[in-house]
PDB file of N, CA and C in Angstrom:
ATOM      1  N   UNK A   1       0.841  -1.176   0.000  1.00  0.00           N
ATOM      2  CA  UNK A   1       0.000   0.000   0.000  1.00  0.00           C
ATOM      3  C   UNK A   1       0.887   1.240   0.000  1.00  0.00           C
ATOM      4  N   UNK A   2      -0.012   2.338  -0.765  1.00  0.00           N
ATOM      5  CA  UNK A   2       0.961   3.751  -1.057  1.00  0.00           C
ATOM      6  C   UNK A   2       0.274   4.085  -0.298  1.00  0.00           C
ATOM      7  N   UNK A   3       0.625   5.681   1.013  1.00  0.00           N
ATOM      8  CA  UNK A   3       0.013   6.933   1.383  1.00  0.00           C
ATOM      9  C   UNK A   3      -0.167   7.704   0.178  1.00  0.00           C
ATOM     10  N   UNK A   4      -1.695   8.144  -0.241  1.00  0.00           N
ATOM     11  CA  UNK A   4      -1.869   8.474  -1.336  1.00  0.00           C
ATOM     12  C   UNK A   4      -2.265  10.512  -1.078  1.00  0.00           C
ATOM     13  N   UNK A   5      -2.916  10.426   0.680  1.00  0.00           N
ATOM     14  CA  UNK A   5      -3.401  11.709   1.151  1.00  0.00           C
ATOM     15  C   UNK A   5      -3.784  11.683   2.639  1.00  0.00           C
ATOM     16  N   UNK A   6      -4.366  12.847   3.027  1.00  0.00           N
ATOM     17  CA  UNK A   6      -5.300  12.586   4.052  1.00  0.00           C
ATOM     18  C   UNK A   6      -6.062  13.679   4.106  1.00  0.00           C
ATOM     19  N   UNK A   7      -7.359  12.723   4.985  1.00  0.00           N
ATOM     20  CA  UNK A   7      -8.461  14.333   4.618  1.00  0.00           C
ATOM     21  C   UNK A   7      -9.847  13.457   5.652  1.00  0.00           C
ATOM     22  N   UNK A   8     -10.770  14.619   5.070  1.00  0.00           N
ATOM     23  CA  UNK A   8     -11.967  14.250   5.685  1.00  0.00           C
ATOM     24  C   UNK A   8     -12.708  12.660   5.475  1.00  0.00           C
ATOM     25  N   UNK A   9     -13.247  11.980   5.675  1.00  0.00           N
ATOM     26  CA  UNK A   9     -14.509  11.186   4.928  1.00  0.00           C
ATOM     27  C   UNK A   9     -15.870  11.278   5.509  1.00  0.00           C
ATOM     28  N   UNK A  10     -16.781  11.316   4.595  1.00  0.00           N
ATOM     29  CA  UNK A  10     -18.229  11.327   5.394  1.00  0.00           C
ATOM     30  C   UNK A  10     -18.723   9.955   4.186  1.00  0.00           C
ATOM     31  N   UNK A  11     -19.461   9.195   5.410  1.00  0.00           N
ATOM     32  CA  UNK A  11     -20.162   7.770   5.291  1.00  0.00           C
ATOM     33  C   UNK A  11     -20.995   8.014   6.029  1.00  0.00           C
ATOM     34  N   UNK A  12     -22.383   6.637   5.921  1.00  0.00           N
ATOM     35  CA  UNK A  12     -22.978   6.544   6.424  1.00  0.00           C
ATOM     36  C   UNK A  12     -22.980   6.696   8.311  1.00  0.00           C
ATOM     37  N   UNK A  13     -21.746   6.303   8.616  1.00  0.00           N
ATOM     38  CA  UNK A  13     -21.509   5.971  10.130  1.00  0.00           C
ATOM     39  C   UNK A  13     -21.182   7.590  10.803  1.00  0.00           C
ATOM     40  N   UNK A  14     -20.839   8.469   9.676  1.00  0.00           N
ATOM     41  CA  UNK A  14     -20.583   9.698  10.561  1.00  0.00           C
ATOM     42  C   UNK A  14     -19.524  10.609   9.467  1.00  0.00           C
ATOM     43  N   UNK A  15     -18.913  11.637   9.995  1.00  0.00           N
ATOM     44  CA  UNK A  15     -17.721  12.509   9.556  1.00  0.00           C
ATOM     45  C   UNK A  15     -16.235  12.072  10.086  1.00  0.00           C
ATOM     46  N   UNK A  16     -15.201  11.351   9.547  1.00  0.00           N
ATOM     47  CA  UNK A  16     -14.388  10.956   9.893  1.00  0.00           C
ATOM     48  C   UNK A  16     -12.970  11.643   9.754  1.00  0.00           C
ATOM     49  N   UNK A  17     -12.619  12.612  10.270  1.00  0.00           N
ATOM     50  CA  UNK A  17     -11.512  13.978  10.058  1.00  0.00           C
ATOM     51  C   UNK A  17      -9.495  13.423  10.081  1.00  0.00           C
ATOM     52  N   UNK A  18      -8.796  13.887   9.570  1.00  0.00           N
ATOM     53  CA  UNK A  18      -7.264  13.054   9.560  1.00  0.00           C
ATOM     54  C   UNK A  18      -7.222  11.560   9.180  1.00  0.00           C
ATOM     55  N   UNK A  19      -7.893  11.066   8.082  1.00  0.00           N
ATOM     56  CA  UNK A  19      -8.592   9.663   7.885  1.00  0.00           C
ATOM     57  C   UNK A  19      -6.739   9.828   6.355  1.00  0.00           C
ATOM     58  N   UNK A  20      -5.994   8.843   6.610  1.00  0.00           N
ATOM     59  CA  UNK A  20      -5.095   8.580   5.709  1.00  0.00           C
ATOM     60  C   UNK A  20      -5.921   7.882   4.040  1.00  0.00           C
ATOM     61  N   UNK A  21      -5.499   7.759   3.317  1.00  0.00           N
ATOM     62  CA  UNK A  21      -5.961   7.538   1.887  1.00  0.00           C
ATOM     63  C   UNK A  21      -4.924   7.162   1.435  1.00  0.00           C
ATOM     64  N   UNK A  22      -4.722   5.579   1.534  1.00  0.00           N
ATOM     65  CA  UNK A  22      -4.144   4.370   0.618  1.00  0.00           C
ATOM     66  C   UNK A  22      -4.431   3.861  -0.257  1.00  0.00           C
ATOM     67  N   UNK A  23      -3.605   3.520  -0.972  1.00  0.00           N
ATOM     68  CA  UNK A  23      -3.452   3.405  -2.773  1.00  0.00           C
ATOM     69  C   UNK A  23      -3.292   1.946  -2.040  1.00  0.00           C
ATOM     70  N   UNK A  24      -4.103   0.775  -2.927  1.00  0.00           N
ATOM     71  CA  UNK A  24      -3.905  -0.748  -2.702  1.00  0.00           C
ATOM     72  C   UNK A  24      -3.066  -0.912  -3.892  1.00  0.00           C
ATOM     73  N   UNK A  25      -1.950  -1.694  -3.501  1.00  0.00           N
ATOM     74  CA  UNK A  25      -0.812  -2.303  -5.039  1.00  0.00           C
ATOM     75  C   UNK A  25      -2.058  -3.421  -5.404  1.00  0.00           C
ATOM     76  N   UNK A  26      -2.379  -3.706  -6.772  1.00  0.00           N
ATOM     77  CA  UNK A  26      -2.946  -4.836  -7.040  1.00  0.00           C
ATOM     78  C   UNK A  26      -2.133  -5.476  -8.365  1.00  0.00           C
ATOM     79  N   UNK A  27      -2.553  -6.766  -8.741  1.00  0.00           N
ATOM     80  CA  UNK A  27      -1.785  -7.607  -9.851  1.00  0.00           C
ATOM     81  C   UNK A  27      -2.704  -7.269 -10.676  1.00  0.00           C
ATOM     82  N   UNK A  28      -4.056  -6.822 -11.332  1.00  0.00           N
ATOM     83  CA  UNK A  28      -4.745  -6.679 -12.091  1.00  0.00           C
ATOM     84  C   UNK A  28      -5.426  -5.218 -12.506  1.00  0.00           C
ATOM     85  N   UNK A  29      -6.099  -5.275 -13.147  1.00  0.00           N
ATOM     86  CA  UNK A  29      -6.451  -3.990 -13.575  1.00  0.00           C
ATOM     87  C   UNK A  29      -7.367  -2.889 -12.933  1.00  0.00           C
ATOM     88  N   UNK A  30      -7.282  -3.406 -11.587  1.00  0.00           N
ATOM     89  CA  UNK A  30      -8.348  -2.581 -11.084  1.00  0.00           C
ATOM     90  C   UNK A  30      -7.693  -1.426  -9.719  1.00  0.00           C
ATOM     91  N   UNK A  31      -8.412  -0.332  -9.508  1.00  0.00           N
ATOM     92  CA  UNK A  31      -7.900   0.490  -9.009  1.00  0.00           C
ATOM     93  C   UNK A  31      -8.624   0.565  -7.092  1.00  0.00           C
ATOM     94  N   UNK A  32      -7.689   0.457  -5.890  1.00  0.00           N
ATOM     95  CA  UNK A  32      -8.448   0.265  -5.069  1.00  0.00           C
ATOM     96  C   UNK A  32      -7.647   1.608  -4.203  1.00  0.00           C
ATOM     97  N   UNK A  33      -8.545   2.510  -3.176  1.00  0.00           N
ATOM     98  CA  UNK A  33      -8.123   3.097  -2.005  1.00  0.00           C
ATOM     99  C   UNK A  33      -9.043   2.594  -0.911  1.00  0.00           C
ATOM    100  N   UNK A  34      -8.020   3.049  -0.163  1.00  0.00           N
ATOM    101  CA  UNK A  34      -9.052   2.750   1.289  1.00  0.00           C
ATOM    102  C   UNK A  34      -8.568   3.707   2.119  1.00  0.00           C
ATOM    103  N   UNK A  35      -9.432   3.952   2.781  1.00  0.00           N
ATOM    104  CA  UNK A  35      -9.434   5.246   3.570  1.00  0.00           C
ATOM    105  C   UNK A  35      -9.215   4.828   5.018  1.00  0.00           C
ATOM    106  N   UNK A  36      -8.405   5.256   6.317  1.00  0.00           N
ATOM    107  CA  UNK A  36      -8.135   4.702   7.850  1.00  0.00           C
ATOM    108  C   UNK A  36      -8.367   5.686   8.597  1.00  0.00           C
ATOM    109  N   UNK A  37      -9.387   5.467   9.124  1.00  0.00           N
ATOM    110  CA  UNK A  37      -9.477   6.888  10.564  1.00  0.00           C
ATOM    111  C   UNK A  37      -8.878   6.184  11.969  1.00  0.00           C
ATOM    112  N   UNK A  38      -8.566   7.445  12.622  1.00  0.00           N
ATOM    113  CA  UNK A  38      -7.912   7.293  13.720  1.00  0.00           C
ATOM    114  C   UNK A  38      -8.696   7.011  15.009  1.00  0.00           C
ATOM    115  N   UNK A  39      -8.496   5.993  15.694  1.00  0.00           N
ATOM    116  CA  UNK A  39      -8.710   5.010  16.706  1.00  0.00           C
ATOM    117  C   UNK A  39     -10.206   4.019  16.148  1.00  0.00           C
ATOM    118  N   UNK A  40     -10.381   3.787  14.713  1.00  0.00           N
ATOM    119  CA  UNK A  40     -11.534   3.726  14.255  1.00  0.00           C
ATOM    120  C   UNK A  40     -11.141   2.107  13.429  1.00  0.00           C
ATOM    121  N   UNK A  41     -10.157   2.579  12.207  1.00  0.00           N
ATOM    122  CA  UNK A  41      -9.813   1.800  11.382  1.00  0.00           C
ATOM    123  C   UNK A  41     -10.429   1.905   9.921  1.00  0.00           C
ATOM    124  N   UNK A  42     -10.662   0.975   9.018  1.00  0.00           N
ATOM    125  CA  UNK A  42     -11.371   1.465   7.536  1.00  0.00           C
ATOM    126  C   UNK A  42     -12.697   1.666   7.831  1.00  0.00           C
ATOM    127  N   UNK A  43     -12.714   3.036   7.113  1.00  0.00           N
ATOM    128  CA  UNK A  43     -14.645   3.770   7.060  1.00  0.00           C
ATOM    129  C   UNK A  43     -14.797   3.399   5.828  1.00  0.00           C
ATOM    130  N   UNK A  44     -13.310   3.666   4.390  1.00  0.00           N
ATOM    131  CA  UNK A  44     -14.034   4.010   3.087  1.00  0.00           C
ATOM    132  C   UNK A  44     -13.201   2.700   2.521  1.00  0.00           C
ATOM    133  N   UNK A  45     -13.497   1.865   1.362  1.00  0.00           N
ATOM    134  CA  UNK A  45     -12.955   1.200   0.261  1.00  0.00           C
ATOM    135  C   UNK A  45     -13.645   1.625  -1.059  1.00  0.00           C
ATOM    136  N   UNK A  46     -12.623   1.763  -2.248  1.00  0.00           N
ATOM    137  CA  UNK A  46     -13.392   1.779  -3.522  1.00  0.00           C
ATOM    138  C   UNK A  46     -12.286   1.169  -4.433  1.00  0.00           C
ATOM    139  N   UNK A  47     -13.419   0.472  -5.155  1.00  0.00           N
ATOM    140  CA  UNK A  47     -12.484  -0.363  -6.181  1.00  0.00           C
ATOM    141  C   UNK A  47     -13.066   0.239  -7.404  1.00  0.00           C
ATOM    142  N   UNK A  48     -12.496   0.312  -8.437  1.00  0.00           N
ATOM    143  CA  UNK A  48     -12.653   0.613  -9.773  1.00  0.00           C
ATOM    144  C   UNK A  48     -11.657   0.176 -11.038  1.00  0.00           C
ATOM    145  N   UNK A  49     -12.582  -0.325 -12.386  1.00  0.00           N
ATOM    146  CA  UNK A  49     -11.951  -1.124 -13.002  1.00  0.00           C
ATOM    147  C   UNK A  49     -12.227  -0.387 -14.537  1.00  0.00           C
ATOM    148  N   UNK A  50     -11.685  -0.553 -15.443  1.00  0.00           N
ATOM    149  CA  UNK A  50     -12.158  -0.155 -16.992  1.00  0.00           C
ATOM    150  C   UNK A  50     -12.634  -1.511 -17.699  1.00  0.00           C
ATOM    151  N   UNK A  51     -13.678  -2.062 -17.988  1.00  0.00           N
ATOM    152  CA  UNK A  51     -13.844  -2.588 -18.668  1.00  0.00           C
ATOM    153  C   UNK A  51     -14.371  -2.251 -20.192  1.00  0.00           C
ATOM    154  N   UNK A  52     -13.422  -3.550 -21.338  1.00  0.00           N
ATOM    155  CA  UNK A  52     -13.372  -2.929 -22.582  1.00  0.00           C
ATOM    156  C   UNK A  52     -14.866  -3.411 -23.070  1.00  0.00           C
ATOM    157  N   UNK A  53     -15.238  -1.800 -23.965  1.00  0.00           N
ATOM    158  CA  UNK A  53     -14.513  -1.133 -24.597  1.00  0.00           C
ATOM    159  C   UNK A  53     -14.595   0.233 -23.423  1.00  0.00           C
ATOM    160  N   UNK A  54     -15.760   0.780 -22.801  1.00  0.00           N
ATOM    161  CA  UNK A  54     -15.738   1.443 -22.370  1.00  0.00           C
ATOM    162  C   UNK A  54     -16.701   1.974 -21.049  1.00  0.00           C
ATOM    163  N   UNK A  55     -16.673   0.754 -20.301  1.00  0.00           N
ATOM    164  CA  UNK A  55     -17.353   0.698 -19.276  1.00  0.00           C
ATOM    165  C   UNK A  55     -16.702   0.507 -17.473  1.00  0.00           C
ATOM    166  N   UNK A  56     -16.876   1.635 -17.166  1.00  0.00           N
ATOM    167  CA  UNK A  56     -16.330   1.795 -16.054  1.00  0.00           C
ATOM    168  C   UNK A  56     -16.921   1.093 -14.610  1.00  0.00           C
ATOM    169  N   UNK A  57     -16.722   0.404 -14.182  1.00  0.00           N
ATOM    170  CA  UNK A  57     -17.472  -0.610 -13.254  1.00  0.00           C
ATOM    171  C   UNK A  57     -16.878   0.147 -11.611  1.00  0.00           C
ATOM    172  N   UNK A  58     -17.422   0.634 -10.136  1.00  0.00           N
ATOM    173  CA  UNK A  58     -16.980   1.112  -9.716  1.00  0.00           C
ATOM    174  C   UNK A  58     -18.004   0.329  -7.995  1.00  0.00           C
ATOM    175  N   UNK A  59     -16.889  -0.246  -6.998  1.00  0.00           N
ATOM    176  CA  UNK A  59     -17.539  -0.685  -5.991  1.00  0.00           C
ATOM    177  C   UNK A  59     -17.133   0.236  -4.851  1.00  0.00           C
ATOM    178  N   UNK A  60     -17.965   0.857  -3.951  1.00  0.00           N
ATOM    179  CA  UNK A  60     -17.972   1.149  -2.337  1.00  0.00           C
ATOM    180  C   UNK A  60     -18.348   0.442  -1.649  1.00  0.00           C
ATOM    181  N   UNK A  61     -17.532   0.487  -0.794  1.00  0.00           N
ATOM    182  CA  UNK A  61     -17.716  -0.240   0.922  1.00  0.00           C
ATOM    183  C   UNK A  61     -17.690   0.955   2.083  1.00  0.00           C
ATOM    184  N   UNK A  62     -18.604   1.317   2.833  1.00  0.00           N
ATOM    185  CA  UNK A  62     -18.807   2.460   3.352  1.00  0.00           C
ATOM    186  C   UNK A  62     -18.930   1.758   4.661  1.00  0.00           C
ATOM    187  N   UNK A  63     -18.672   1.957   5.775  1.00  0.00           N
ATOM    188  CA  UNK A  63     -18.954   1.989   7.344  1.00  0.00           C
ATOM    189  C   UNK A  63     -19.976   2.693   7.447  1.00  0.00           C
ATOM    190  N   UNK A  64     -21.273   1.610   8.220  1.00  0.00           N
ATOM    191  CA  UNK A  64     -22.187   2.194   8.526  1.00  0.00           C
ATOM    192  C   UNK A  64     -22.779   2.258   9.748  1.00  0.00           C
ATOM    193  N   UNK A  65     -21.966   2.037  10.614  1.00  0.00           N
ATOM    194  CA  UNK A  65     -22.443   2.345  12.032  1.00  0.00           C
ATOM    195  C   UNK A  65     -21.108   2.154  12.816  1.00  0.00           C
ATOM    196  N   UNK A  66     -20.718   2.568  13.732  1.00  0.00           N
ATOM    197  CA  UNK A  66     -19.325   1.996  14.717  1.00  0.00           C
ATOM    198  C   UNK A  66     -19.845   3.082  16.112  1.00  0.00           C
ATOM    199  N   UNK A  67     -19.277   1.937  17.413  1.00  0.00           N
ATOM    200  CA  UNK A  67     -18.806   2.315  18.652  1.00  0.00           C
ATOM    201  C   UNK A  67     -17.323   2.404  19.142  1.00  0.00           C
ATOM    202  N   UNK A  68     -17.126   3.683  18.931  1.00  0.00           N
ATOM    203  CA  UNK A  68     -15.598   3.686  19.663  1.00  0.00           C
ATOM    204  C   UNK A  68     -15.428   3.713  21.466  1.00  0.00           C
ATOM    205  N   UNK A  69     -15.293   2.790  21.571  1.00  0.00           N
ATOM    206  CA  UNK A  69     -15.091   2.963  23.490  1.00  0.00           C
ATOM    207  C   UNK A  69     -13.247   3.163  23.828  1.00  0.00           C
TER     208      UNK A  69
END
């Protein structure tokens, strides 16, 4: 995994602020980040792929509820 940024995320579960934004290395053609908040863990995943000739196929995984104790 690359550090790609860091920043806000808003999901279903809430506003997640200093959340890092990783680049996933993959063997195939598809493009993945995932997003890490602090004392939390992954809120955001998105995968995205090009399929030929010109169809862009695009998955989220969003956190939708969490208790931090």
């Amino acid at each position: 995994m690359t550090v790609v940024g860091q920043g806000t995320v808003d999901v279903p579960a809430g506003t997640y602020e200093d959340c890092w934004k990783l680049q996933v290395e993959t063997f195939n053609p598809v493009e993945e980040y995932l997003w890490l908040a602090p004392n939390v863990g992954m809120v955001l995943l998105e995968a995205s792929r090009t399929i030929p000739p010109d169809t862009a196929q695009v998955s989220r995984w969003e956190l939708t509820s969490a208790t931090v104790e």
